[in-house]
C-alpha atoms as a PDB file:
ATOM      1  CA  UNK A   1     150.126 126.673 100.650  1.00  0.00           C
ATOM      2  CA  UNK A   2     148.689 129.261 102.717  1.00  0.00           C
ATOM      3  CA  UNK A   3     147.589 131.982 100.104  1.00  0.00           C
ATOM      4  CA  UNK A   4     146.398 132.244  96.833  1.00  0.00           C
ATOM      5  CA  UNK A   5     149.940 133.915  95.648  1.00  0.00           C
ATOM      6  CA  UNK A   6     151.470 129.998  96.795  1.00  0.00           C
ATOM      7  CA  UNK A   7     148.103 128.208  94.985  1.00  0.00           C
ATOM      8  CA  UNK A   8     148.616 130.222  91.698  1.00  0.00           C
ATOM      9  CA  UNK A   9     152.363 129.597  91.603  1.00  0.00           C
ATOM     10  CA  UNK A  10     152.126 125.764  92.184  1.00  0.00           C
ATOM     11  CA  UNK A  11     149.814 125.643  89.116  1.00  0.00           C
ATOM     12  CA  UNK A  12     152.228 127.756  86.855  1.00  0.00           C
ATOM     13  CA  UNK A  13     155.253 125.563  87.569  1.00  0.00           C
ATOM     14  CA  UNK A  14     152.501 122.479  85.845  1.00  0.00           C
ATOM     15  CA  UNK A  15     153.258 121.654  82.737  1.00  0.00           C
ATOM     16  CA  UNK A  16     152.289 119.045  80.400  1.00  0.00           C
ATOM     17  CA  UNK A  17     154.252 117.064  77.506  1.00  0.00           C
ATOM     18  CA  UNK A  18     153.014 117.311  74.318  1.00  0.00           C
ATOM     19  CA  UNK A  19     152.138 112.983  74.629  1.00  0.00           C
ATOM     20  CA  UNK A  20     150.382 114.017  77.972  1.00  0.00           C
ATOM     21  CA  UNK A  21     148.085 116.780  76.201  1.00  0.00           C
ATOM     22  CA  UNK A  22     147.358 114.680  73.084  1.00  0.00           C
ATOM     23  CA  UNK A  23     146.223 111.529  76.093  1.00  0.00           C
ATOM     24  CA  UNK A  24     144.189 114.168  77.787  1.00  0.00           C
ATOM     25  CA  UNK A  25     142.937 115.452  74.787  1.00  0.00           C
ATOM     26  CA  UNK A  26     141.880 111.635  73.552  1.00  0.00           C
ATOM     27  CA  UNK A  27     140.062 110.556  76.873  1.00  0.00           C
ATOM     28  CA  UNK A  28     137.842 114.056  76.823  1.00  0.00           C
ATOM     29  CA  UNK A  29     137.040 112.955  73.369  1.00  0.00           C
ATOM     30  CA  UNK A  30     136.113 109.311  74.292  1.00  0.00           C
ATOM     31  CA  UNK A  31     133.842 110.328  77.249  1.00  0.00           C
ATOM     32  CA  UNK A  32     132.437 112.773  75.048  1.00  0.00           C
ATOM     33  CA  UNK A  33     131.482 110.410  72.440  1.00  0.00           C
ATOM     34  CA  UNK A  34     130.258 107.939  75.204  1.00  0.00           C
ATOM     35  CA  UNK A  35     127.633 110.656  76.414  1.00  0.00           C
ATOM     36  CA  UNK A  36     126.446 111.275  73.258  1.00  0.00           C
ATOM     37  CA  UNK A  37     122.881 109.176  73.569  1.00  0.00           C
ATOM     38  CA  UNK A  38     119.745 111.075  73.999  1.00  0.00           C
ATOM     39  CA  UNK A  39     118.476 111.025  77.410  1.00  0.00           C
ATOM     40  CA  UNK A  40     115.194 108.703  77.789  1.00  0.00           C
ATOM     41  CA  UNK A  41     112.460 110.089  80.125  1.00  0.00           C
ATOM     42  CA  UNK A  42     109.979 107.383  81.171  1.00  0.00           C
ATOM     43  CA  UNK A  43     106.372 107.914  80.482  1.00  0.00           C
ATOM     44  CA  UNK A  44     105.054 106.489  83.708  1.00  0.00           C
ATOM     45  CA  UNK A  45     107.041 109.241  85.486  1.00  0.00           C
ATOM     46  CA  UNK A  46     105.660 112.248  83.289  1.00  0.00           C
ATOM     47  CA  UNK A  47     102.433 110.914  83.666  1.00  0.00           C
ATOM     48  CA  UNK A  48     103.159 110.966  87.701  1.00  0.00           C
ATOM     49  CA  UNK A  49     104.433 114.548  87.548  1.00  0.00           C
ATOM     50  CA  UNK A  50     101.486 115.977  86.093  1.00  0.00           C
ATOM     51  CA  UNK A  51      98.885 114.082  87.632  1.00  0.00           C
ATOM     52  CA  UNK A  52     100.759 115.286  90.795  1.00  0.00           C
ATOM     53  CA  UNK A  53     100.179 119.078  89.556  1.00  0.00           C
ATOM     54  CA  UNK A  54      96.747 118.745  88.108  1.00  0.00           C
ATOM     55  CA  UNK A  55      95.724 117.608  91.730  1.00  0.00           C
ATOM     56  CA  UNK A  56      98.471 120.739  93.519  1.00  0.00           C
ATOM     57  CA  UNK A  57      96.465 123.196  91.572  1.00  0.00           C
ATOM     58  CA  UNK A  58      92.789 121.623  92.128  1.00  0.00           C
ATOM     59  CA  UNK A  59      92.704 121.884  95.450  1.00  0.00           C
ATOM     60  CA  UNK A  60      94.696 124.955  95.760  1.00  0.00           C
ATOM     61  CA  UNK A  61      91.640 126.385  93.220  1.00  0.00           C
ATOM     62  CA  UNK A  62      89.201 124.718  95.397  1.00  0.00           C
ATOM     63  CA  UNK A  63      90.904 126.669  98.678  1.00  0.00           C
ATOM     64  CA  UNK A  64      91.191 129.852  97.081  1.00  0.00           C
ATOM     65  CA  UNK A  65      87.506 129.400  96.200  1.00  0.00           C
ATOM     66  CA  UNK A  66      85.878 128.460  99.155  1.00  0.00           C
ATOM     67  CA  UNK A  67      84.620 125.133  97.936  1.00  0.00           C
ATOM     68  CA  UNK A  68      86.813 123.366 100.980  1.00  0.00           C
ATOM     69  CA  UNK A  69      85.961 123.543 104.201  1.00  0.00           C
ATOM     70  CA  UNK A  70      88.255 124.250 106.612  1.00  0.00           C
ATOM     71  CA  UNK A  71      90.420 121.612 108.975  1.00  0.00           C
ATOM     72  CA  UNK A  72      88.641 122.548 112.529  1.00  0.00           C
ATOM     73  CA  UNK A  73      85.319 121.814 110.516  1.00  0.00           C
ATOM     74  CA  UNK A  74      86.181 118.703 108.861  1.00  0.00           C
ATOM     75  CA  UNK A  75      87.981 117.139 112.214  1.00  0.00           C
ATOM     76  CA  UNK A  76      85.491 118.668 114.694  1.00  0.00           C
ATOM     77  CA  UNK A  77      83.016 115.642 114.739  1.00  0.00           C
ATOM     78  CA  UNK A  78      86.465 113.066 115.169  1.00  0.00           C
ATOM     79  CA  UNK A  79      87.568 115.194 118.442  1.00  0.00           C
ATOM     80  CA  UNK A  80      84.278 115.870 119.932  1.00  0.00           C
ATOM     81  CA  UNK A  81      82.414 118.857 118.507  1.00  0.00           C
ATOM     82  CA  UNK A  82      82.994 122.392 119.438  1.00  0.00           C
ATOM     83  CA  UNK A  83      86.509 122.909 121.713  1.00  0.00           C
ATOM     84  CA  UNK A  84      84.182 124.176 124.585  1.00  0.00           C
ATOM     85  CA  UNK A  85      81.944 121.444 125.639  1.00  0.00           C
ATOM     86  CA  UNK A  86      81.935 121.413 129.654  1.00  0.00           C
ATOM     87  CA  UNK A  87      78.911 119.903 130.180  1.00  0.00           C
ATOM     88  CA  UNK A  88      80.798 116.467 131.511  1.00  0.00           C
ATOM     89  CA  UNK A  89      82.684 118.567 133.769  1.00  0.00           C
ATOM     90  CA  UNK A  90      80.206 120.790 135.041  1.00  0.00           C
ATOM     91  CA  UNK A  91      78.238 117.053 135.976  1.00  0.00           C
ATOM     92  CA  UNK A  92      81.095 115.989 137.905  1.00  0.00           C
ATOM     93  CA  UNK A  93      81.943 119.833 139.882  1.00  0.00           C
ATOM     94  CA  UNK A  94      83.663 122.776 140.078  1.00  0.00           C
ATOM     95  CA  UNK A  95      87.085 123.245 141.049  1.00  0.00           C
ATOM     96  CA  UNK A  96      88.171 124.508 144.393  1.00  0.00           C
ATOM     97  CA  UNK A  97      89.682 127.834 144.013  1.00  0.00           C
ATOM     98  CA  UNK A  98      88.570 128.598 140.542  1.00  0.00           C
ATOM     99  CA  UNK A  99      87.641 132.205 139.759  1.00  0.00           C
ATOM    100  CA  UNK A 100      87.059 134.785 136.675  1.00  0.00           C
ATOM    101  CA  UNK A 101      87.333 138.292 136.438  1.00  0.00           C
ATOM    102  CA  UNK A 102      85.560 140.446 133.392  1.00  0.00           C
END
C-alpha cells in the first residue's frame, strides 16, 4: 500500500456481518458501562497543587516587588564578597608580562 488511493480501497472492500456488528456493538457498550464511575481526586493532592501555587505566585509578587534580593547579593558572602577582591594576589605579586591599556 503505497498511497492513500490503495489505503482507502483496502478499507472499502471491509465489511462486517450483521453477528460481527451486533458483537462490536455489545463490547463498546460493556466498556462503556464499565467507565461509568465518577473519577475520585484525592484531597492530599489538591491540597499539594495549590499550596504549590500560593507559594509560585508569592515569591513571584515578592520579585516583581522588590522585597527579594537578588542571587549575587544573597550568595556573595558564601563565595567571598565582591567578584574583585585582589588583595591576596596583589600580596603574593604581579604577573610577568601583564599590561592594560585605557
Amino acid at each position: 500500500m503505497n498511497s492513500s488511493f490503495e489505503y482507502q480501497e483496502s478499507l472499502n472492500s471491509l465489511h462486517f456481518t450483521e453477528e460481527e456488528k451486533a458483537a462490536i456493538a455489545r463490547r463498546a457498550a460493556e466498556a462503556a458501562r464499565k467507565q461509568t464511575r465518577p473519577a475520585r481526586r484525592p484531597v492530599r493532592r489538591i491540597a499539594l497543587i495549590a499550596a504549590a501555587a500560593v507559594l509560585a505566585l508569592a515569591v513571584g509578587t515578592a520579585g516583581a516587588t522588590g522585597i527579594l534580593r537578588s542571587a549575587a547579593e544573597v550568595f556573595s558572602p558564601l563565595f567571598g564578597g565582591a567578584p574583585a577582591q585582589t588583595e591576596i594576589i596583589d600580596k603574593i605579586g604581579y604577573p610577568v608580562g601583564a599590561s592594560d591599556t585605557d
